[in-house]
Protein backbone atom coordinates (compact mmCIF):
# COMPACT_ATOMS: atom_id res chain seq x y z
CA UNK A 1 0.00 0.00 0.00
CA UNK A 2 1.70 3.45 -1.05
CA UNK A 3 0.91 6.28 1.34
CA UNK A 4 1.10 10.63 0.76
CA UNK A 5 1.76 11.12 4.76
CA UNK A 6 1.41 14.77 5.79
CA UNK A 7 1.87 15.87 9.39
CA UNK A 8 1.74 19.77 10.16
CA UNK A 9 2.50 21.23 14.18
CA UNK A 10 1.70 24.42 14.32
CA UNK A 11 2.16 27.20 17.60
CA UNK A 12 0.63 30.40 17.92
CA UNK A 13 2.18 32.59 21.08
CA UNK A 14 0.81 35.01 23.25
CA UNK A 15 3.26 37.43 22.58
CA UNK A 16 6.36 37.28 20.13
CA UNK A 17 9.17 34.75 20.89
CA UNK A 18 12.88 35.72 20.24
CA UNK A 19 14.53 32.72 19.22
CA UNK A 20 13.60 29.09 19.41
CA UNK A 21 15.59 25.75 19.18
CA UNK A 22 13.58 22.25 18.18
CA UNK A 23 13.86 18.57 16.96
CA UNK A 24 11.52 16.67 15.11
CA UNK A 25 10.95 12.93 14.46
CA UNK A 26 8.67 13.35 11.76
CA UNK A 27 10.40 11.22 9.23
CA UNK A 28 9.22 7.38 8.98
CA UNK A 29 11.82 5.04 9.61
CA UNK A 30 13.18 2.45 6.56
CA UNK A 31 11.92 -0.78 7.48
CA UNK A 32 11.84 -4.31 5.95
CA UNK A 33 8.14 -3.72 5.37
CA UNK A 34 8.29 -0.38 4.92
CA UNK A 35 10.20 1.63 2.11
CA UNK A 36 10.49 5.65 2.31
CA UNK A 37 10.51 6.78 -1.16
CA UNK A 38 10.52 10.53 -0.77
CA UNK A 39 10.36 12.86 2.17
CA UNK A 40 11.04 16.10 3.46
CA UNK A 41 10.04 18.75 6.03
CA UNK A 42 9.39 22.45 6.14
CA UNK A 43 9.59 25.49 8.53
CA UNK A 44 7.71 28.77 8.51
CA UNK A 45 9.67 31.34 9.37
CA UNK A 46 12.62 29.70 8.03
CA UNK A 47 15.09 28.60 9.90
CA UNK A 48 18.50 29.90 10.61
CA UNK A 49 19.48 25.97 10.21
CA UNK A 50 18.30 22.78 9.58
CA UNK A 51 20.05 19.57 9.65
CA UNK A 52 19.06 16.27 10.40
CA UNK A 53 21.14 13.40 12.67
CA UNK A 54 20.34 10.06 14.24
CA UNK A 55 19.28 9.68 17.80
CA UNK A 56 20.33 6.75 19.66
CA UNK A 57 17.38 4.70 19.04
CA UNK A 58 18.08 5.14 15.15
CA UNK A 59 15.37 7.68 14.58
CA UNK A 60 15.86 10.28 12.07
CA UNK A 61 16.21 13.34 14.06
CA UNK A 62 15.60 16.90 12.28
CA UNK A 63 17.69 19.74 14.00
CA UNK A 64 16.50 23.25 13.31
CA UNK A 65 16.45 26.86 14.62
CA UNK A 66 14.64 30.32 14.15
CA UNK A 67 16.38 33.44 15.30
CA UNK A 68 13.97 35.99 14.21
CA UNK A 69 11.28 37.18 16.26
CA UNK A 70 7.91 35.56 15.65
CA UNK A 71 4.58 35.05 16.72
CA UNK A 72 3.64 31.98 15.33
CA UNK A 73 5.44 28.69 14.11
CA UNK A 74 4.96 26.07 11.99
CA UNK A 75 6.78 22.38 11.37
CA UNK A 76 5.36 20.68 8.19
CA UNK A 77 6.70 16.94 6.87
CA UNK A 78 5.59 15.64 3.93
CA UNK A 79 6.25 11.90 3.00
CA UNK A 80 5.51 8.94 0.09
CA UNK A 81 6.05 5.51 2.27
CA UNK A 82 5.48 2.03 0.63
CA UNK A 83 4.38 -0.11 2.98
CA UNK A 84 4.12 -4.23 3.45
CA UNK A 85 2.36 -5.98 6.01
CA UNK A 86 3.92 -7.01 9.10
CA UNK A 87 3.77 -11.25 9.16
CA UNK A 88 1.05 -12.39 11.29
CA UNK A 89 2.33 -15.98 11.50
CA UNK A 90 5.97 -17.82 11.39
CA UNK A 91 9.07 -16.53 13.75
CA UNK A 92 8.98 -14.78 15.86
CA UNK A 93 4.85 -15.45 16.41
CA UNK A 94 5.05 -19.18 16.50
CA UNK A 95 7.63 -18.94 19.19
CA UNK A 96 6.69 -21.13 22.41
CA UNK A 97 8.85 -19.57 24.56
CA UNK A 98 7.18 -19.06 27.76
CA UNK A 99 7.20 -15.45 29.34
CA UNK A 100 9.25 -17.03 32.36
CA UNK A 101 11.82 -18.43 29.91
CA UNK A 102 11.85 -15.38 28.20
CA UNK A 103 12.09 -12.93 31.27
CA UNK A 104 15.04 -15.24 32.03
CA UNK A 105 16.86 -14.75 28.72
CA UNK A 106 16.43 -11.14 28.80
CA UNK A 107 17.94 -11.41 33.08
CA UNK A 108 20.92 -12.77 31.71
CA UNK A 109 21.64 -10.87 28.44
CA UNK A 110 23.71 -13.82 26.73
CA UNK A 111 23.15 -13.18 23.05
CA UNK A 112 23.43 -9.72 21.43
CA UNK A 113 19.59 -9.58 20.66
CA UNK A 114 19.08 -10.14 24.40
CA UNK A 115 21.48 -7.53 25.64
CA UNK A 116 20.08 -5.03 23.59
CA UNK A 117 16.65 -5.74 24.22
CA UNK A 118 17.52 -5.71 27.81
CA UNK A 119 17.24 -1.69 28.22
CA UNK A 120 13.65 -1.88 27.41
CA UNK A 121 13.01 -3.82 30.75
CA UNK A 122 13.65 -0.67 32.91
CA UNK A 123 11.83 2.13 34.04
CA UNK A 124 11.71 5.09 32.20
CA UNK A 125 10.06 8.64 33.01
CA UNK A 126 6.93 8.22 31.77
CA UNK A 127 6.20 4.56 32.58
CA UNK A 128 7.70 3.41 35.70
CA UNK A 129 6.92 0.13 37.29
CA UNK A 130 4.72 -0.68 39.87
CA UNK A 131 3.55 -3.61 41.90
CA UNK A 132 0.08 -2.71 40.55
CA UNK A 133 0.95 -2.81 36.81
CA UNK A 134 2.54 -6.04 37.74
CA UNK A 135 -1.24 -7.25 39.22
CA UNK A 136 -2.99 -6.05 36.32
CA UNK A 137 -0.63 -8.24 34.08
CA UNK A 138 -0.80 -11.24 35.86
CA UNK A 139 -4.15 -11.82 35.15
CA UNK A 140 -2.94 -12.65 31.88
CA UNK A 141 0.59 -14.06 32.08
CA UNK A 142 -0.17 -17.00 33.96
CA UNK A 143 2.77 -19.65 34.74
CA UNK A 144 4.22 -21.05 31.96
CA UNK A 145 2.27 -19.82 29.58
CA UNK A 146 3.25 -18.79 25.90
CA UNK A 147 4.78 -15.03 25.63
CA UNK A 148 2.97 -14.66 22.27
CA UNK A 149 -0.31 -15.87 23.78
CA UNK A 150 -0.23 -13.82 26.72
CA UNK A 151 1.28 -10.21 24.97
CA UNK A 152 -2.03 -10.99 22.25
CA UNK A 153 -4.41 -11.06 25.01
CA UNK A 154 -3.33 -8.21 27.21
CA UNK A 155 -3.44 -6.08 24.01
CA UNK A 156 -7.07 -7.53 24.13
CA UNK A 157 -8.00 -6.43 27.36
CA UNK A 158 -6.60 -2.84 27.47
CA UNK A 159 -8.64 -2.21 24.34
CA UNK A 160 -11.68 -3.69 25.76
CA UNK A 161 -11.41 -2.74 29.65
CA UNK A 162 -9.89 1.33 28.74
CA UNK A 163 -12.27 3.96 27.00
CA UNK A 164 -10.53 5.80 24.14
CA UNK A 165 -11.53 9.71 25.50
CA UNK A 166 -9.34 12.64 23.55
CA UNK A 167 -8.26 14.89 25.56
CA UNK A 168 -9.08 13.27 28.71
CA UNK A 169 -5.27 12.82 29.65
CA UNK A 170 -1.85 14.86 29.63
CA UNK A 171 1.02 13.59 29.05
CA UNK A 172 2.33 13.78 32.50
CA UNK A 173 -0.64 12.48 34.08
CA UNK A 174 0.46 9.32 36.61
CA UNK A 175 0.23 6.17 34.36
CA UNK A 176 -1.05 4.74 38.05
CA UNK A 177 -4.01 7.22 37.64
CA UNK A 178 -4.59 6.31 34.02
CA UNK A 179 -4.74 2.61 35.42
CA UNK A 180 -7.20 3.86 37.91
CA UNK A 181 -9.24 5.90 35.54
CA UNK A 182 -9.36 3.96 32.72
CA UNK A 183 -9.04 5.86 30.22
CA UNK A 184 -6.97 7.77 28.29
CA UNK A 185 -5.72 8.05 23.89
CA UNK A 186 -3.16 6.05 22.23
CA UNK A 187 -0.23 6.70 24.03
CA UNK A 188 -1.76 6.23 27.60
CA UNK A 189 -3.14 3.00 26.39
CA UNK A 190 0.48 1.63 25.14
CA UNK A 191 2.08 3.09 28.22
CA UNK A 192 -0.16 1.02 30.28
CA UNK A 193 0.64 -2.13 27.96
CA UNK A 194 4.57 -1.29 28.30
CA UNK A 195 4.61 -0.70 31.90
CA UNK A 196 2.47 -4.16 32.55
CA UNK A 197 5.08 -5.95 30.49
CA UNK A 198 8.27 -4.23 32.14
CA UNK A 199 6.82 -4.70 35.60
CA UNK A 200 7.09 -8.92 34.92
CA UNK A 201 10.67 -8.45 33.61
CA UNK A 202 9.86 -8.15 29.87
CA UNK A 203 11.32 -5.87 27.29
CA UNK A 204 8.99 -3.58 25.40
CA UNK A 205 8.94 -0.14 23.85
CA UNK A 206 7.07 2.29 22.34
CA UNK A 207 6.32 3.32 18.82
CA UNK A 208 5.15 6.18 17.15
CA UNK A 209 3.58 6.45 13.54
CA UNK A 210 0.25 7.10 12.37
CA UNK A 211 -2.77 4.78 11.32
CA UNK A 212 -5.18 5.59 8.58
CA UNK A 213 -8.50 6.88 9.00
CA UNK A 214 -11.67 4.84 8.66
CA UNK A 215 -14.69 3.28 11.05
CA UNK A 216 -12.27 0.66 12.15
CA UNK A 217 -9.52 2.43 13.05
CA UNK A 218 -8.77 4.76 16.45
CA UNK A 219 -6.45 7.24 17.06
CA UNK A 220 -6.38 8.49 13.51
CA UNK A 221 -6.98 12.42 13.82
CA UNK A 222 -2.75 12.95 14.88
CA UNK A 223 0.00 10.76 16.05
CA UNK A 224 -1.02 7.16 16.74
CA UNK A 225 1.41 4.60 19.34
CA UNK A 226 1.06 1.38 19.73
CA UNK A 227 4.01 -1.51 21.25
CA UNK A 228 6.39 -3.75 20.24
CA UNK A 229 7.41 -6.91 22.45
CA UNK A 230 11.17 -8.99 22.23
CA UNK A 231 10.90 -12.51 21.44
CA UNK A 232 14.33 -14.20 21.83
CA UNK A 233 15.57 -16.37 19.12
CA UNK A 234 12.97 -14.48 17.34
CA UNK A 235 13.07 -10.13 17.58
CA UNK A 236 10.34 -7.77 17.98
CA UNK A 237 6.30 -8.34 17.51
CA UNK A 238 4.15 -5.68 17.37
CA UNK A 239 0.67 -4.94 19.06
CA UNK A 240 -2.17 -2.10 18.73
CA UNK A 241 -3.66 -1.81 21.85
CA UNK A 242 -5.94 0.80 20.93
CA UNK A 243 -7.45 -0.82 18.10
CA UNK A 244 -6.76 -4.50 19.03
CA UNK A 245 -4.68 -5.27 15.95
CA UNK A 246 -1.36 -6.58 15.39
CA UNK A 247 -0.02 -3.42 12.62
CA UNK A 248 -0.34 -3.78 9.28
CA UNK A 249 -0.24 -2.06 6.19
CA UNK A 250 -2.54 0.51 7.15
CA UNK A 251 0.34 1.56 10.01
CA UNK A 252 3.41 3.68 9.28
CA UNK A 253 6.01 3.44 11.68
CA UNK A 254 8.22 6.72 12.47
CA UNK A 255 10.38 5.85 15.73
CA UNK A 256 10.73 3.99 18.82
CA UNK A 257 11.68 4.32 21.94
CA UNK A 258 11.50 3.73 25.56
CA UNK A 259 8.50 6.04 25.65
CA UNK A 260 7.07 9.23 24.25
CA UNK A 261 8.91 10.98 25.87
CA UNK A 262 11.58 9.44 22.83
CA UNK A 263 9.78 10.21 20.05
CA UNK A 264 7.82 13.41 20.38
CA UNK A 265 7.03 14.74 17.29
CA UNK A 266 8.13 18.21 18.01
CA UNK A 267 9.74 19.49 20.96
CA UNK A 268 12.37 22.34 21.52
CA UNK A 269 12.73 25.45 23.95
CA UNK A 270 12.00 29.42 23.09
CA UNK A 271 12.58 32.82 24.81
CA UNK A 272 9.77 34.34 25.16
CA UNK A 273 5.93 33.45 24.14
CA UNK A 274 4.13 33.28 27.44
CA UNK A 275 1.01 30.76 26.90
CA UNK A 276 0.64 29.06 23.68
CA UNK A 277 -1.40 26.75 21.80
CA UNK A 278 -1.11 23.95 19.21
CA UNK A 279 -2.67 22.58 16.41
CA UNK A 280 -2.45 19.27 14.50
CA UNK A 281 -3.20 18.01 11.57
CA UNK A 282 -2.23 14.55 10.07
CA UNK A 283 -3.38 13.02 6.68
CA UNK A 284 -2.40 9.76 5.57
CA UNK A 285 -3.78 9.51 2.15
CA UNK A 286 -3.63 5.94 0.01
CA UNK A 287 -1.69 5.97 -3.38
CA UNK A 288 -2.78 4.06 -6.49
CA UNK A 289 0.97 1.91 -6.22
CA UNK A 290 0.86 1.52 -9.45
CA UNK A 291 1.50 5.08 -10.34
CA UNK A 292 4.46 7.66 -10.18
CA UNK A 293 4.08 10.15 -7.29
């Protein structure tokens, strides 16, 4: 399936900021399923610089700064992505590897795959552990069952047991009173999932992309999340949460991390501004593949 992906952040100050300094990760990543065949990204006023590097997660990083004085702001990034669906069957989903056996693996960080997948067992700042995330798993991950089983169904039961409400979080709400609540968007439902997961000693992490729009898909309207899992002898599975899918061709990945906190879209400092407010818009508009774009 062959994508146009357009994502535009755009600030409006209370009064006129001097300079500002940001970063986006607005460019989709180059995947085995997924092949970037053009993209680019634009800044109004134009910047003094912009340059792009690679963070240490491998996401494309885009490195920019405005030293006039402005008012308003906008990041725009415009992208044609090719994209395959992930396998649903075959390694690493027909791995029996129980989640004891894998939480083991991951413990002793033998194999490359394992040590690096090891970081994504820790806390990080917006998903910490918890002896209650740990309870909330374990309703699933009972002993000795399989890690594929047991990831499948949790996914199941955050999207069936939390209410998708926009708006009804912030981003540095507690994730122990988004468990309490439940409720939340996209990225409180995948913090939930990878805070479950990393409270039993399992490696998971958070992705960022965007989903396309239609009746049977949620969190379409901006950035979408959803959670990959590490299966040793195997790599890393995927999991929507918030729609109860495993991703597909309908998903465009753009980076991953340990949490949002990672891979926010836009983020930077200014001097000046006072309040401010944002807009975003996302469209992720299908391709005939067969044709030039």
């Amino acid at each position: 399936m062959l994508f146009s992906l357009t994502h535009s952040t755009r600030y409006v100050y209370e009064t006129p900021v001097s300079y500002c300094l940001s970063e986006a990760r607005l460019t989709p990543r180059s995947l085995p399923n997924q092949q970037v065949r053009e993209t680019w990204i634009s800044v109004d006023p134009a910047p003094a610089f912009l340059r792009h590097r690679e963070d240490y997660f491998g996401n494309d990083v885009a490195v920019f700064g405005v030293f006039q004085q402005h008012d308003r702001f906008a990041a725009t990034a415009k992208s044609i992505v090719d994209v395959l669906p992930e396998p649903v069957d075959g390694t690493p989903w027909e791995s029996s590897l129980s989640w004891e056996e894998t939480r083991e693996l991951l413990a002793a960080a033998q194999d490359e795959e394992c040590m690096k997948a090891s970081e994504f067992i820790y806390d990080s700042p917006f998903v910490p552990t918890s002896p209650e995330l740990a309870e909330y798993a374990r309703k699933t991950f009972e002993p000795k069952r399989p890690l594929v089983d047991a990831v499948k169904e949790l996914s199941q039961r955050i999207h069936e047991e939390f209410k998708y409400q926009a708006a009804s979080t912030s981003i540095d709400m507690p994730l122990g009173e988004v468990l309490r609540q439940r409720q939340g968007v996209c990225q409180d439902f995948s913090h939930i999932m990878i805070g479950a997961l990393r409270s039993l000693g399992l490696s998971a992490r958070y992705v960022s992309g965007y989903i396309r729009s239609g009746a049977q898909f949620t969190g379409a309207q901006a950035s979408h999340a959803w959670v990959s899992v590490f299966i040793p002898r195997g790599g890393w599975v995927s999991l929507d949460p918030t729609n109860d899918m495993i991703p597909s061709e309908s998903h465009i990945s753009v980076a991953w991390g340990r949490d949002y906190g990672d891979v926010a879209p836009v983020k930077g400092i200014t001097l000046g501004g006072g309040r401010q407010s944002v807009e975003v818009e996302v469209y992720m508009q299908p391709l005939d593949s067969g044709t030039d774009p």
